[in-house]
PDB file of N, CA and C in Angstrom:
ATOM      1  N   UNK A   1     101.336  90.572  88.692  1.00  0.00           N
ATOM      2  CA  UNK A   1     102.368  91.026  87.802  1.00  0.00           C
ATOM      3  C   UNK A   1     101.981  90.765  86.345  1.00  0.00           C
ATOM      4  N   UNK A   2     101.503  89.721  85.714  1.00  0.00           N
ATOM      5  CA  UNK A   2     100.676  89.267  84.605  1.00  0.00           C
ATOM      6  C   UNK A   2      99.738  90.162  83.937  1.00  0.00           C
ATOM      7  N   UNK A   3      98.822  90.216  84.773  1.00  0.00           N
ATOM      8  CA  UNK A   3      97.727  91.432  84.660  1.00  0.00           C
ATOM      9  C   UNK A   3      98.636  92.525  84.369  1.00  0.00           C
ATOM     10  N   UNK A   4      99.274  93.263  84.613  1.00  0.00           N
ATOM     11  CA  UNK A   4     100.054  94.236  84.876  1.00  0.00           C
ATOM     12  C   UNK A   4     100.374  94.449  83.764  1.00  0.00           C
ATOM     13  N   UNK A   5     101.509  93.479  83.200  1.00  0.00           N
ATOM     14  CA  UNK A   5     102.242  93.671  82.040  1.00  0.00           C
ATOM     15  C   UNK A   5     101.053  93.146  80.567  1.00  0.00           C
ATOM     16  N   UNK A   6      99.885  92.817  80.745  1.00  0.00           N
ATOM     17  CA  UNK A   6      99.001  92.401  79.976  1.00  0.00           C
ATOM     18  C   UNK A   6      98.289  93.726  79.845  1.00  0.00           C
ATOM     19  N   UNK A   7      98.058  94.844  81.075  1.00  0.00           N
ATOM     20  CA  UNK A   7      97.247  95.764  80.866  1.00  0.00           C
ATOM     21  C   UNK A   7      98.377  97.014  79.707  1.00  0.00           C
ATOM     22  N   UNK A   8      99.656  96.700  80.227  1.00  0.00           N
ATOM     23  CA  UNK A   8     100.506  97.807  79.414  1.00  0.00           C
ATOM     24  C   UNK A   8     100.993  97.450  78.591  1.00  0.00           C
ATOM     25  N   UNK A   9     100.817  96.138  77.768  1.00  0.00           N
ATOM     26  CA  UNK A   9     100.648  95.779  76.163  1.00  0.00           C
ATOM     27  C   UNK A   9      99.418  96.368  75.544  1.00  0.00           C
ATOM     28  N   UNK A  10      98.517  96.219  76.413  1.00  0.00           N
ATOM     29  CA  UNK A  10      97.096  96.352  75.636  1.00  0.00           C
ATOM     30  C   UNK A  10      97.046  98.085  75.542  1.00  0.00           C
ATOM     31  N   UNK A  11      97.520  98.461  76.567  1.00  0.00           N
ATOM     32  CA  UNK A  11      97.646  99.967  76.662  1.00  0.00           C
ATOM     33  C   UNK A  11      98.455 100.572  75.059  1.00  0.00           C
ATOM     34  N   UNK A  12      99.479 100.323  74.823  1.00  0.00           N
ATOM     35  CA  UNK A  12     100.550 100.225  74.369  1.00  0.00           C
ATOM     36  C   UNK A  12     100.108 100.028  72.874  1.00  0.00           C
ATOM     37  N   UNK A  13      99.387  98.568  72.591  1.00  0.00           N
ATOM     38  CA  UNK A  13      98.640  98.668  71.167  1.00  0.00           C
ATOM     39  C   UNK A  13      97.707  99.505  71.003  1.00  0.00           C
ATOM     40  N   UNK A  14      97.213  99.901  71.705  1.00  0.00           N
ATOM     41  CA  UNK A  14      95.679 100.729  71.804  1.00  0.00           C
ATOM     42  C   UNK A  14      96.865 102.121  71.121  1.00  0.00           C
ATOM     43  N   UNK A  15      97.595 102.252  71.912  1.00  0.00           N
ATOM     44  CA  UNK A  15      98.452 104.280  71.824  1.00  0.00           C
ATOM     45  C   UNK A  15      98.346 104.152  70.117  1.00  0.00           C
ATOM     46  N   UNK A  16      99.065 102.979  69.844  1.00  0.00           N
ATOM     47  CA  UNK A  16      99.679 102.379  68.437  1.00  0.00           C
ATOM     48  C   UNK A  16      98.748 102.317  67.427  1.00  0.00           C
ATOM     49  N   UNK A  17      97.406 101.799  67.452  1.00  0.00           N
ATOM     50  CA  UNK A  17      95.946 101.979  66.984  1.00  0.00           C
ATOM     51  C   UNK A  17      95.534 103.485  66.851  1.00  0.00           C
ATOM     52  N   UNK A  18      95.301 104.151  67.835  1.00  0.00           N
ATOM     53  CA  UNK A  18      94.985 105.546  68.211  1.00  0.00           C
ATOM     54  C   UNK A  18      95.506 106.281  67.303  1.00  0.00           C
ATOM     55  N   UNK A  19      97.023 106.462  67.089  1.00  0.00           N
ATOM     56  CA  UNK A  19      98.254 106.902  66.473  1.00  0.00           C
ATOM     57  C   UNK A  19      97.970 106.867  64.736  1.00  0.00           C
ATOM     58  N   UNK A  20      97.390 105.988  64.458  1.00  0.00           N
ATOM     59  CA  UNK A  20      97.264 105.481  63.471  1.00  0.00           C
ATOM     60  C   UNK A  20      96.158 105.801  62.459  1.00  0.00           C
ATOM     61  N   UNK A  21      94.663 105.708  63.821  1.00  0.00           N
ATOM     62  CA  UNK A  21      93.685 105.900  63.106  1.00  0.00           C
ATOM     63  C   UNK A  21      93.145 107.331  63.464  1.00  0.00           C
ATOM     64  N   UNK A  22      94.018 108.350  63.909  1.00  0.00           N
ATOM     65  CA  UNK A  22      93.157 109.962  64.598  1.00  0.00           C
ATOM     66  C   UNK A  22      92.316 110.323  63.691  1.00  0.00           C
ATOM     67  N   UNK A  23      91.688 111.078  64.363  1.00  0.00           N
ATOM     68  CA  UNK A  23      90.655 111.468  63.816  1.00  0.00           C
ATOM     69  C   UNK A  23      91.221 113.169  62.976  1.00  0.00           C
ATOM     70  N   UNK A  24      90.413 114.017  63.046  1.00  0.00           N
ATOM     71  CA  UNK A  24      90.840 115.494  62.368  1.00  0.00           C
ATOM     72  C   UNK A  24      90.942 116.783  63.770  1.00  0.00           C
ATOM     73  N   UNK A  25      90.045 116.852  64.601  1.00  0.00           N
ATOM     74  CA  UNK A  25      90.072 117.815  65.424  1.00  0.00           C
ATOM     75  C   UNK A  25      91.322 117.077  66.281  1.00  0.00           C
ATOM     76  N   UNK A  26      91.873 118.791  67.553  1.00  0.00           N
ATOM     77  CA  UNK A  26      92.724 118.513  68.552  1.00  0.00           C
ATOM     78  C   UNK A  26      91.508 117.363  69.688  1.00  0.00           C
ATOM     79  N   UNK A  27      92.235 116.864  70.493  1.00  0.00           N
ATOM     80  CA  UNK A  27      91.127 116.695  71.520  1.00  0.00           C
ATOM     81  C   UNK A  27      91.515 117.291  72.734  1.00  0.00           C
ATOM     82  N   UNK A  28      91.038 118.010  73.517  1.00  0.00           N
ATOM     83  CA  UNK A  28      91.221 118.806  74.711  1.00  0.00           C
ATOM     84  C   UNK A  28      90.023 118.014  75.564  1.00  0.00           C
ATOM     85  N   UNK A  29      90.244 116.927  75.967  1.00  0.00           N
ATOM     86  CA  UNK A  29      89.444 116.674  77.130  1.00  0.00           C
ATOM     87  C   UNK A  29      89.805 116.988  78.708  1.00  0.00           C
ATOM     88  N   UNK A  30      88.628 117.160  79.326  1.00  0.00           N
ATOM     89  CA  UNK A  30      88.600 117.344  80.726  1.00  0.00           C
ATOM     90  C   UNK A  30      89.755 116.709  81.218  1.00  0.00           C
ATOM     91  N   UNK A  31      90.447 117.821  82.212  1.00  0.00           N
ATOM     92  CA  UNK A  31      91.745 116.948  83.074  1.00  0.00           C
ATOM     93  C   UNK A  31      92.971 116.987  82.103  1.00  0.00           C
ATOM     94  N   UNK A  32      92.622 117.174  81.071  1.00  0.00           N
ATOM     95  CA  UNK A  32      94.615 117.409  80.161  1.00  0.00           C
ATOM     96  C   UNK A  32      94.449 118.755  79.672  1.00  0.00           C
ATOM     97  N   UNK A  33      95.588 118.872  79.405  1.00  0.00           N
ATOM     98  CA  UNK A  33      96.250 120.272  78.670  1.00  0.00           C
ATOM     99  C   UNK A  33      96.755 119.279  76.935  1.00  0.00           C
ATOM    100  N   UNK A  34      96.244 119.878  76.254  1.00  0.00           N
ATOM    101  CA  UNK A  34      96.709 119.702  74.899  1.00  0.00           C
ATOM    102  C   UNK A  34      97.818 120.800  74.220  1.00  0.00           C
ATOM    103  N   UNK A  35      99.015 119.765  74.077  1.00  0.00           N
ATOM    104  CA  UNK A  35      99.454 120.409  72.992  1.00  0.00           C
ATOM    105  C   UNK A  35     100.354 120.131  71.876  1.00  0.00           C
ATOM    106  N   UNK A  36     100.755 120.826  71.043  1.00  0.00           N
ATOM    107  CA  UNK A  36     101.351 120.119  69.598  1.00  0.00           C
ATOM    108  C   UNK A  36     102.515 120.962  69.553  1.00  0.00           C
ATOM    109  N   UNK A  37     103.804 120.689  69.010  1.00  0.00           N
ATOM    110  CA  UNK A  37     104.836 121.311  68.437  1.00  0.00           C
ATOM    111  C   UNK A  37     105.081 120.925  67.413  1.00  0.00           C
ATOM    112  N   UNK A  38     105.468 121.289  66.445  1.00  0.00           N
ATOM    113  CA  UNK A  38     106.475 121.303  64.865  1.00  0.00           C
ATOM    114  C   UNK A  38     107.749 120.278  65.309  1.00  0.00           C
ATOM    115  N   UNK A  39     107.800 119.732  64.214  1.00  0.00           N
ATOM    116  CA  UNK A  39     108.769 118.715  64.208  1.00  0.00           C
ATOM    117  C   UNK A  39     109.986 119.802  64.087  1.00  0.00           C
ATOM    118  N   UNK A  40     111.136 119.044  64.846  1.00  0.00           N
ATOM    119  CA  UNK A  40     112.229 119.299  65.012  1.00  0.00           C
ATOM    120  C   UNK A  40     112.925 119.793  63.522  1.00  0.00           C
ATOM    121  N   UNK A  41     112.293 119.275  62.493  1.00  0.00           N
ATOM    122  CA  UNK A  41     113.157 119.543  60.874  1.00  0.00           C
ATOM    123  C   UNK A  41     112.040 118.821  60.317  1.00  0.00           C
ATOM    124  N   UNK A  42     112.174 119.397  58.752  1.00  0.00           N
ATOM    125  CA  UNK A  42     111.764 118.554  58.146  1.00  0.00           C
ATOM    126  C   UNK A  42     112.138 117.807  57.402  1.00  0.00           C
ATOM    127  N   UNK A  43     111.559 116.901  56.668  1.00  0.00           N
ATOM    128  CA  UNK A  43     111.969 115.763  56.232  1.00  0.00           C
ATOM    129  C   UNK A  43     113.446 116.178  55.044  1.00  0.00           C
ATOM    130  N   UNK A  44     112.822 117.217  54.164  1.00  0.00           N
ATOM    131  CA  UNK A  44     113.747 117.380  53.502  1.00  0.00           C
ATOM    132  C   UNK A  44     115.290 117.706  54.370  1.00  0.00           C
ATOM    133  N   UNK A  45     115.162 118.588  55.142  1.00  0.00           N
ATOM    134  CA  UNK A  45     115.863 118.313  56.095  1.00  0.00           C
ATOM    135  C   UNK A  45     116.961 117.382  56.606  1.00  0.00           C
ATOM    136  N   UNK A  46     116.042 116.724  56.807  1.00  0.00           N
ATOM    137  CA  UNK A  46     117.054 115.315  57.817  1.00  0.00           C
ATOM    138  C   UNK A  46     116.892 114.687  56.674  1.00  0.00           C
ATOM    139  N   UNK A  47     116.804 114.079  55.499  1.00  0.00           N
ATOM    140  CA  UNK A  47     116.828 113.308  54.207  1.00  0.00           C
ATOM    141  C   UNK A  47     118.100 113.857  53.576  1.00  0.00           C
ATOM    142  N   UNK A  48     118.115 114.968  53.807  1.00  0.00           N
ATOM    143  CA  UNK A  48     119.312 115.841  52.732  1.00  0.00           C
ATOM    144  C   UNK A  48     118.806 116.155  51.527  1.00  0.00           C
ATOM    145  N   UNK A  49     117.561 115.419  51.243  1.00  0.00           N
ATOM    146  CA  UNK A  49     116.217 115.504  49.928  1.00  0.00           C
ATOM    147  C   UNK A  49     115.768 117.437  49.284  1.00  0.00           C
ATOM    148  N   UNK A  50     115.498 117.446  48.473  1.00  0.00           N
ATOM    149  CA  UNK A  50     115.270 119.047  47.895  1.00  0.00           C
ATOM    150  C   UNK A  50     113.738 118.659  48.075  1.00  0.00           C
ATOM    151  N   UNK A  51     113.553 119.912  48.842  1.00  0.00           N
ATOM    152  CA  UNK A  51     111.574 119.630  49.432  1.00  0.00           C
ATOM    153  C   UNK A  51     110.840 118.947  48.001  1.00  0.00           C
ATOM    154  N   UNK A  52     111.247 119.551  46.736  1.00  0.00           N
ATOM    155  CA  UNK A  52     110.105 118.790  46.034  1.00  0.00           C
ATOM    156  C   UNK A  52     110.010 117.078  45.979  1.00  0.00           C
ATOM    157  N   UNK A  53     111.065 116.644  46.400  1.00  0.00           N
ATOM    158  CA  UNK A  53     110.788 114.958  46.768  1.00  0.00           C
ATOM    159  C   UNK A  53     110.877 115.154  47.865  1.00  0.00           C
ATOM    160  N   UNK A  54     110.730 115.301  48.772  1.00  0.00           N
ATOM    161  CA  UNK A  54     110.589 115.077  49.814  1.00  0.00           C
ATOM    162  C   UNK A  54     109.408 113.966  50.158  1.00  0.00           C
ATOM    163  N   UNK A  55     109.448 113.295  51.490  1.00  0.00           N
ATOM    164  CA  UNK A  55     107.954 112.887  51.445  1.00  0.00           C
ATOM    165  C   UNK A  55     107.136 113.013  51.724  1.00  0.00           C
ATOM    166  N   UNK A  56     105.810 112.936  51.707  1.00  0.00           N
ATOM    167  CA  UNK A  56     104.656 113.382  52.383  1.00  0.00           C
ATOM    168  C   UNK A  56     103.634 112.103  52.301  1.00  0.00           C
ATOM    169  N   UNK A  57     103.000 112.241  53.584  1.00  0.00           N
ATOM    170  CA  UNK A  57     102.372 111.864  54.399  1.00  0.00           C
ATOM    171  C   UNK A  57     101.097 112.377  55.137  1.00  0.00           C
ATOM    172  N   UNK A  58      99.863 111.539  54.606  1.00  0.00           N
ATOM    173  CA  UNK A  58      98.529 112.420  55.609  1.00  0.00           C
ATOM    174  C   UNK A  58      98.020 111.606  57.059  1.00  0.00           C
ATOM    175  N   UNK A  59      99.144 110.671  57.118  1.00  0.00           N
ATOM    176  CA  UNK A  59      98.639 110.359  58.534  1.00  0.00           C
ATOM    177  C   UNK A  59      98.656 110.988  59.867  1.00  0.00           C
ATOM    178  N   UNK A  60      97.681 110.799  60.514  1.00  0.00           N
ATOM    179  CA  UNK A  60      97.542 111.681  62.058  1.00  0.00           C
ATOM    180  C   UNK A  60      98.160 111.108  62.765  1.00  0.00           C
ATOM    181  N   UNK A  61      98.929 111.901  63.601  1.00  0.00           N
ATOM    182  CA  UNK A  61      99.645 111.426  64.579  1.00  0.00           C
ATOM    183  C   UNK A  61      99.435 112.176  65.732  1.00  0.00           C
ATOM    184  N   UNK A  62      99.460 111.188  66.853  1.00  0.00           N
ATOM    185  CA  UNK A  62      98.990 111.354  68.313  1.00  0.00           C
ATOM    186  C   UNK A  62      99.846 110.706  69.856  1.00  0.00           C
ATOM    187  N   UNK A  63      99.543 111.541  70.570  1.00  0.00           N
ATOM    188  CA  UNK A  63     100.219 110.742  71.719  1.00  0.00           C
ATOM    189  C   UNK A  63      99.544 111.211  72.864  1.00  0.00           C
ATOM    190  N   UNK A  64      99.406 109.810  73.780  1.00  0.00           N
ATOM    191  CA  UNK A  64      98.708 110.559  75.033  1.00  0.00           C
ATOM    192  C   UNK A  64      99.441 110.064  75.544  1.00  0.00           C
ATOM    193  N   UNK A  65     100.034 110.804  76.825  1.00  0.00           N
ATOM    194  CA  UNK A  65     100.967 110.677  77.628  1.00  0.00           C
ATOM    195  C   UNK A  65     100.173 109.628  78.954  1.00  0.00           C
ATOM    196  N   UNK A  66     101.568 109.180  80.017  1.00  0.00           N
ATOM    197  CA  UNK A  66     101.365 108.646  81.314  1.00  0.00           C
ATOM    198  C   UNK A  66     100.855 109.986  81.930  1.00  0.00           C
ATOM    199  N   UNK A  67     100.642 110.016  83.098  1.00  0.00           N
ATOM    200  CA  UNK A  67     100.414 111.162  84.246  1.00  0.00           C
ATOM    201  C   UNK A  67     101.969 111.110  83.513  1.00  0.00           C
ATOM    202  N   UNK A  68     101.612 112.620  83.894  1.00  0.00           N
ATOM    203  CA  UNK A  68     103.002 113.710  83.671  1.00  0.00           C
ATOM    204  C   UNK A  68     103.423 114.562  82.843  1.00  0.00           C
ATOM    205  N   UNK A  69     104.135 114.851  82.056  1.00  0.00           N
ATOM    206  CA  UNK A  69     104.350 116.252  81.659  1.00  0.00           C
ATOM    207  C   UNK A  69     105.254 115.455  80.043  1.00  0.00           C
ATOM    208  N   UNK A  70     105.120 116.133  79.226  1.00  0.00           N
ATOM    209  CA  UNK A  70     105.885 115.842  77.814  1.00  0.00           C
ATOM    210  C   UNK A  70     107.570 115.918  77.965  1.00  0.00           C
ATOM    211  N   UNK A  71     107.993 116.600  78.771  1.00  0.00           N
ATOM    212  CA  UNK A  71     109.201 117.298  79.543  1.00  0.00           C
ATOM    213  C   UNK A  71     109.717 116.449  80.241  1.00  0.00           C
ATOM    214  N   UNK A  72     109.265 114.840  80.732  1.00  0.00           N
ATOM    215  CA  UNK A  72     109.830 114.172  82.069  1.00  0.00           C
ATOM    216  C   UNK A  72     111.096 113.632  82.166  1.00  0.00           C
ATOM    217  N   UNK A  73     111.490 114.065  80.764  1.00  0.00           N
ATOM    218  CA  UNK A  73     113.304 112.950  80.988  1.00  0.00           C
ATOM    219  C   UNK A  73     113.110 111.996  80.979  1.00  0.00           C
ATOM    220  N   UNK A  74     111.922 111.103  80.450  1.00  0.00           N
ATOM    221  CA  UNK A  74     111.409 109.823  80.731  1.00  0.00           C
ATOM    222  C   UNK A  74     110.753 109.499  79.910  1.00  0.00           C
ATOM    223  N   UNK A  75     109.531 108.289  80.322  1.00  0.00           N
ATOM    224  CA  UNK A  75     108.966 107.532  78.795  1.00  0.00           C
ATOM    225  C   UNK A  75     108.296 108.560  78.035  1.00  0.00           C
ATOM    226  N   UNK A  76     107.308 109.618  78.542  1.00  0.00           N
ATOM    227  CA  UNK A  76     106.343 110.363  78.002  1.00  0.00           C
ATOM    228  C   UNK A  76     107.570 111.315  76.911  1.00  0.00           C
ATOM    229  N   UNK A  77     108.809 112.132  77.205  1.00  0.00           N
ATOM    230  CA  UNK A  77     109.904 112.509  76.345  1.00  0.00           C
ATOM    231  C   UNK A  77     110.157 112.128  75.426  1.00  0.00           C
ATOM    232  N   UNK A  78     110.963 110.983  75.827  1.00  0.00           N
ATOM    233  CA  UNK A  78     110.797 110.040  74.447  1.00  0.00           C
ATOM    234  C   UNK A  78     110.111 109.794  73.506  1.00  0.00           C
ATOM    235  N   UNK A  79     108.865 109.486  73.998  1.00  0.00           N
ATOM    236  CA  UNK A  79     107.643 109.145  72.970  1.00  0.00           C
ATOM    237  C   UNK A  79     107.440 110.476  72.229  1.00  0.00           C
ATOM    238  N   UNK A  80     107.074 111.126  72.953  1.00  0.00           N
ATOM    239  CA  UNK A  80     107.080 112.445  71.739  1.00  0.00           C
ATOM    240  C   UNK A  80     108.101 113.047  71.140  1.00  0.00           C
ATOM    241  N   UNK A  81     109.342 112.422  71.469  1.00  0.00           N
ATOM    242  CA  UNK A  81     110.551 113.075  70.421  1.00  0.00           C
ATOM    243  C   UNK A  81     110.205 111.534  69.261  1.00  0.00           C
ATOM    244  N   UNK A  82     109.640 110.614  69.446  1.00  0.00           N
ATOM    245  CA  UNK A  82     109.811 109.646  68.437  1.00  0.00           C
ATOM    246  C   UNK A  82     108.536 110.207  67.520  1.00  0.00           C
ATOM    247  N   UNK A  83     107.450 110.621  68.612  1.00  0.00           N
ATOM    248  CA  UNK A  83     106.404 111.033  67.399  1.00  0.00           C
ATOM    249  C   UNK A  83     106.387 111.923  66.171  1.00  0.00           C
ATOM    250  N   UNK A  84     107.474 112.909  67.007  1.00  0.00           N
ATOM    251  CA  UNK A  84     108.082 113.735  66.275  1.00  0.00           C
ATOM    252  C   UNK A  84     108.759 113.567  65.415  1.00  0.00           C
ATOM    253  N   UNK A  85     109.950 112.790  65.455  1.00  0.00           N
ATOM    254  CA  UNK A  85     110.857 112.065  64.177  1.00  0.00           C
ATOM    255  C   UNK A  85     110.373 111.552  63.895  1.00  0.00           C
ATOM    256  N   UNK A  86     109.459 110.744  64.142  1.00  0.00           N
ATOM    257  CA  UNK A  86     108.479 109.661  62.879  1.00  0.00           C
ATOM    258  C   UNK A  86     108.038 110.757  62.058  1.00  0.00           C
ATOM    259  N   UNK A  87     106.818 112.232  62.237  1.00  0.00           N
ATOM    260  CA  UNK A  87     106.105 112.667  61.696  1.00  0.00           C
ATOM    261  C   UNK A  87     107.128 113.320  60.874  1.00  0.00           C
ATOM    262  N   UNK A  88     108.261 113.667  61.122  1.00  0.00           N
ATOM    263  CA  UNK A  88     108.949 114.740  60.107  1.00  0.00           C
ATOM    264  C   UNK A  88     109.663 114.021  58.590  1.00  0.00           C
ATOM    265  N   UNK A  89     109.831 112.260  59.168  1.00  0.00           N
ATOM    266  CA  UNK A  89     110.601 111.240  58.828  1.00  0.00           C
ATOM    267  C   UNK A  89     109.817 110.996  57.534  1.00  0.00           C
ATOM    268  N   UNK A  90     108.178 111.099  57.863  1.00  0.00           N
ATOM    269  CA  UNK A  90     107.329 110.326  56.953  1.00  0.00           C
ATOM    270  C   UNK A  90     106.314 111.898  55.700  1.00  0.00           C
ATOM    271  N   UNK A  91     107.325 112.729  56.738  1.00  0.00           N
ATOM    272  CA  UNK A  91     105.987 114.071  55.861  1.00  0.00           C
ATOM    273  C   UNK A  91     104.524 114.141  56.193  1.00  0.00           C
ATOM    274  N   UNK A  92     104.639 113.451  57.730  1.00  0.00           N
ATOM    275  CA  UNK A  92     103.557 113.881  57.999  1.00  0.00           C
ATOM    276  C   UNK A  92     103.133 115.216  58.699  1.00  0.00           C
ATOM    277  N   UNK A  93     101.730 115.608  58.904  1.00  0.00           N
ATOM    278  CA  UNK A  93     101.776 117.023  59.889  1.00  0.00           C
ATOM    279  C   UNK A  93     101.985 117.133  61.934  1.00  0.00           C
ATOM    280  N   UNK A  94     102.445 117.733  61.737  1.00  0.00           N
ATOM    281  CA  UNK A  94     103.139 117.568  63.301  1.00  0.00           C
ATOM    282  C   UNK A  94     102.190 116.743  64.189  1.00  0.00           C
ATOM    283  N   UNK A  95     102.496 115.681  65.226  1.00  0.00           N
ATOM    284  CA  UNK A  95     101.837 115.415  66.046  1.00  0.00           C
ATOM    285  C   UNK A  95     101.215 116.155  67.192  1.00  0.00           C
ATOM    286  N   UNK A  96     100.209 116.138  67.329  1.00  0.00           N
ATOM    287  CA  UNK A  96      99.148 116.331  68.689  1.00  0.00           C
ATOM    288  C   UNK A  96      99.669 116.128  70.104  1.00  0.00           C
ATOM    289  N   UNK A  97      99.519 116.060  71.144  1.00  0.00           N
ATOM    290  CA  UNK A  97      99.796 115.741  72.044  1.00  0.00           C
ATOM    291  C   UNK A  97      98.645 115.811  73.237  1.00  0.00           C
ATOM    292  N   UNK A  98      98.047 114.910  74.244  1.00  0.00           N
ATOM    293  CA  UNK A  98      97.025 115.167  74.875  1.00  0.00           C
ATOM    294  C   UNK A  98      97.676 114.787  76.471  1.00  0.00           C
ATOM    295  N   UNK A  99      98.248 115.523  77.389  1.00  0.00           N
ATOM    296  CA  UNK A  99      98.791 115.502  78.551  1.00  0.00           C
ATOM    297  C   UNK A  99      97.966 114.991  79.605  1.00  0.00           C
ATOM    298  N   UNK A 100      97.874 113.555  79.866  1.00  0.00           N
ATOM    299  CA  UNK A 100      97.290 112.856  80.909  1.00  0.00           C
ATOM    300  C   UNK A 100      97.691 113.283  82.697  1.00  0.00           C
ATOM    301  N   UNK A 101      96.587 113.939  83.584  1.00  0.00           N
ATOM    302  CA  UNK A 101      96.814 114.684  84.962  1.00  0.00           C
ATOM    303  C   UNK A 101      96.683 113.261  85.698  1.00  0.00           C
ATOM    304  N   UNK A 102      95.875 112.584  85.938  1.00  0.00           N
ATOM    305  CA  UNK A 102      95.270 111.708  86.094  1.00  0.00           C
ATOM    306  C   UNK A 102      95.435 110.180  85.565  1.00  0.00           C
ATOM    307  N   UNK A 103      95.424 109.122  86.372  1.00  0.00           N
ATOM    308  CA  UNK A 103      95.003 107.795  85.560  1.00  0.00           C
ATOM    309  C   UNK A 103      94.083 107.605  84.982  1.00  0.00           C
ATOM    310  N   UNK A 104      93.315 108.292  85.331  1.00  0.00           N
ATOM    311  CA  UNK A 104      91.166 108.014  84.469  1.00  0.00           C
ATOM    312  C   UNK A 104      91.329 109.048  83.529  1.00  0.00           C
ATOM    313  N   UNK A 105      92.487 109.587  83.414  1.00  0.00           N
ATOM    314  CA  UNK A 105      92.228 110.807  82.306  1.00  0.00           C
ATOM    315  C   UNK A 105      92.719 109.530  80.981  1.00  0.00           C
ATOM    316  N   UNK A 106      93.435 108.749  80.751  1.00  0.00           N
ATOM    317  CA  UNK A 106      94.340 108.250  80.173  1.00  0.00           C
ATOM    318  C   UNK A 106      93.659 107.505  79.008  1.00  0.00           C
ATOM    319  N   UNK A 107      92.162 107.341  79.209  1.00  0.00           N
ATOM    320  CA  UNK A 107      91.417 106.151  78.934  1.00  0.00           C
ATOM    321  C   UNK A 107      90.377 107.025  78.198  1.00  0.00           C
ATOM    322  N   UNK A 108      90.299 108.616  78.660  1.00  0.00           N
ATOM    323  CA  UNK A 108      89.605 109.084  78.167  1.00  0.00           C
ATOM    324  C   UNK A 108      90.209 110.447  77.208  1.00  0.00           C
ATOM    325  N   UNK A 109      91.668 110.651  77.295  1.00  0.00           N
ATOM    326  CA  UNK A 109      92.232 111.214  76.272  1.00  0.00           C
ATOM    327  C   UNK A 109      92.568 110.425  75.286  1.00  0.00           C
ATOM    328  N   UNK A 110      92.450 108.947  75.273  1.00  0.00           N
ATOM    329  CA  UNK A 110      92.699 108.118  74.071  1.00  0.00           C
ATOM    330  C   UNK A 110      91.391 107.952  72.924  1.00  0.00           C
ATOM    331  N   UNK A 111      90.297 107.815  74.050  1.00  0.00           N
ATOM    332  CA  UNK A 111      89.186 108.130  73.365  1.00  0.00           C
ATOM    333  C   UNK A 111      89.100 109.306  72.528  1.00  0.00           C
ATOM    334  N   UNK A 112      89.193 110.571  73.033  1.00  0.00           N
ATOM    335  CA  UNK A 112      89.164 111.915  72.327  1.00  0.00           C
ATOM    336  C   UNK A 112      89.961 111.895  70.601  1.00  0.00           C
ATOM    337  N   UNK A 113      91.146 111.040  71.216  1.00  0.00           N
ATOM    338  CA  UNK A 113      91.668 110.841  69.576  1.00  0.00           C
ATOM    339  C   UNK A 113      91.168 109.753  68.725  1.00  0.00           C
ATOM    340  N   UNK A 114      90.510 108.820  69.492  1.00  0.00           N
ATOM    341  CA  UNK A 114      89.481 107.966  68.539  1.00  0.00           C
ATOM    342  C   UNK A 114      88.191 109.247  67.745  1.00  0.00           C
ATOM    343  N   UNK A 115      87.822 109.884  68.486  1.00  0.00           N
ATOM    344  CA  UNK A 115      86.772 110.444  68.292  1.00  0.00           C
ATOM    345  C   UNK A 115      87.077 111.207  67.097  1.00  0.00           C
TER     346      UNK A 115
END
């Protein structure tokens, strides 16, 4: 159980790292489907702000999902509606998304956004 909850912290900082430091290309690795949507609003938007203050932001933002689908009603949902309100929140450009089929995909769609 230790191990367990030690591997999905480390998992967890790693997403948080990843998120942080992307690189410029999508990554479409073997075994996922990549994809990105537009934030829900933008900042000016949800600020009530007139776009020329608005804020902006050049950080990359990323998410690689559990096995499963962006759609699950569940953690992977969530996370990308937060990536999403973070990116629109901060003026950044829409987040990425890299859809994990697989457990061995998970390790290597995180990589792709290191890359």
């Amino acid at each position: 159980m230790h191990k367990r909850s030690l591997g999905l912290t480390l998992f967890g900082a790693t997403a948080i790292i990843v998120g942080a430091c992307g690189g410029g290309a999508t990554p479409t690795p073997a075994g996922s489907v990549a994809a990105s949507q537009p934030p829900a609003s933008t900042p000016a938007e949800s600020s009530g702000a007139s776009p020329s203050t608005a804020a902006t932001s050049t950080l990359k933002i990323g998410l690689v999902t559990d096995v499963g689908t962006l759609d699950d009603k569940n953690f992977n949902q969530f996370s990308w509606e937060g990536a999403q309100d973070g990116a629109a929140k901060i003026g950044a450009p829409a987040p990425k998304s890299a859809v994990s089929q697989v457990s061995a995909d998970i390790a290597k769609n995180i990589q792709a956004f290191v890359d």
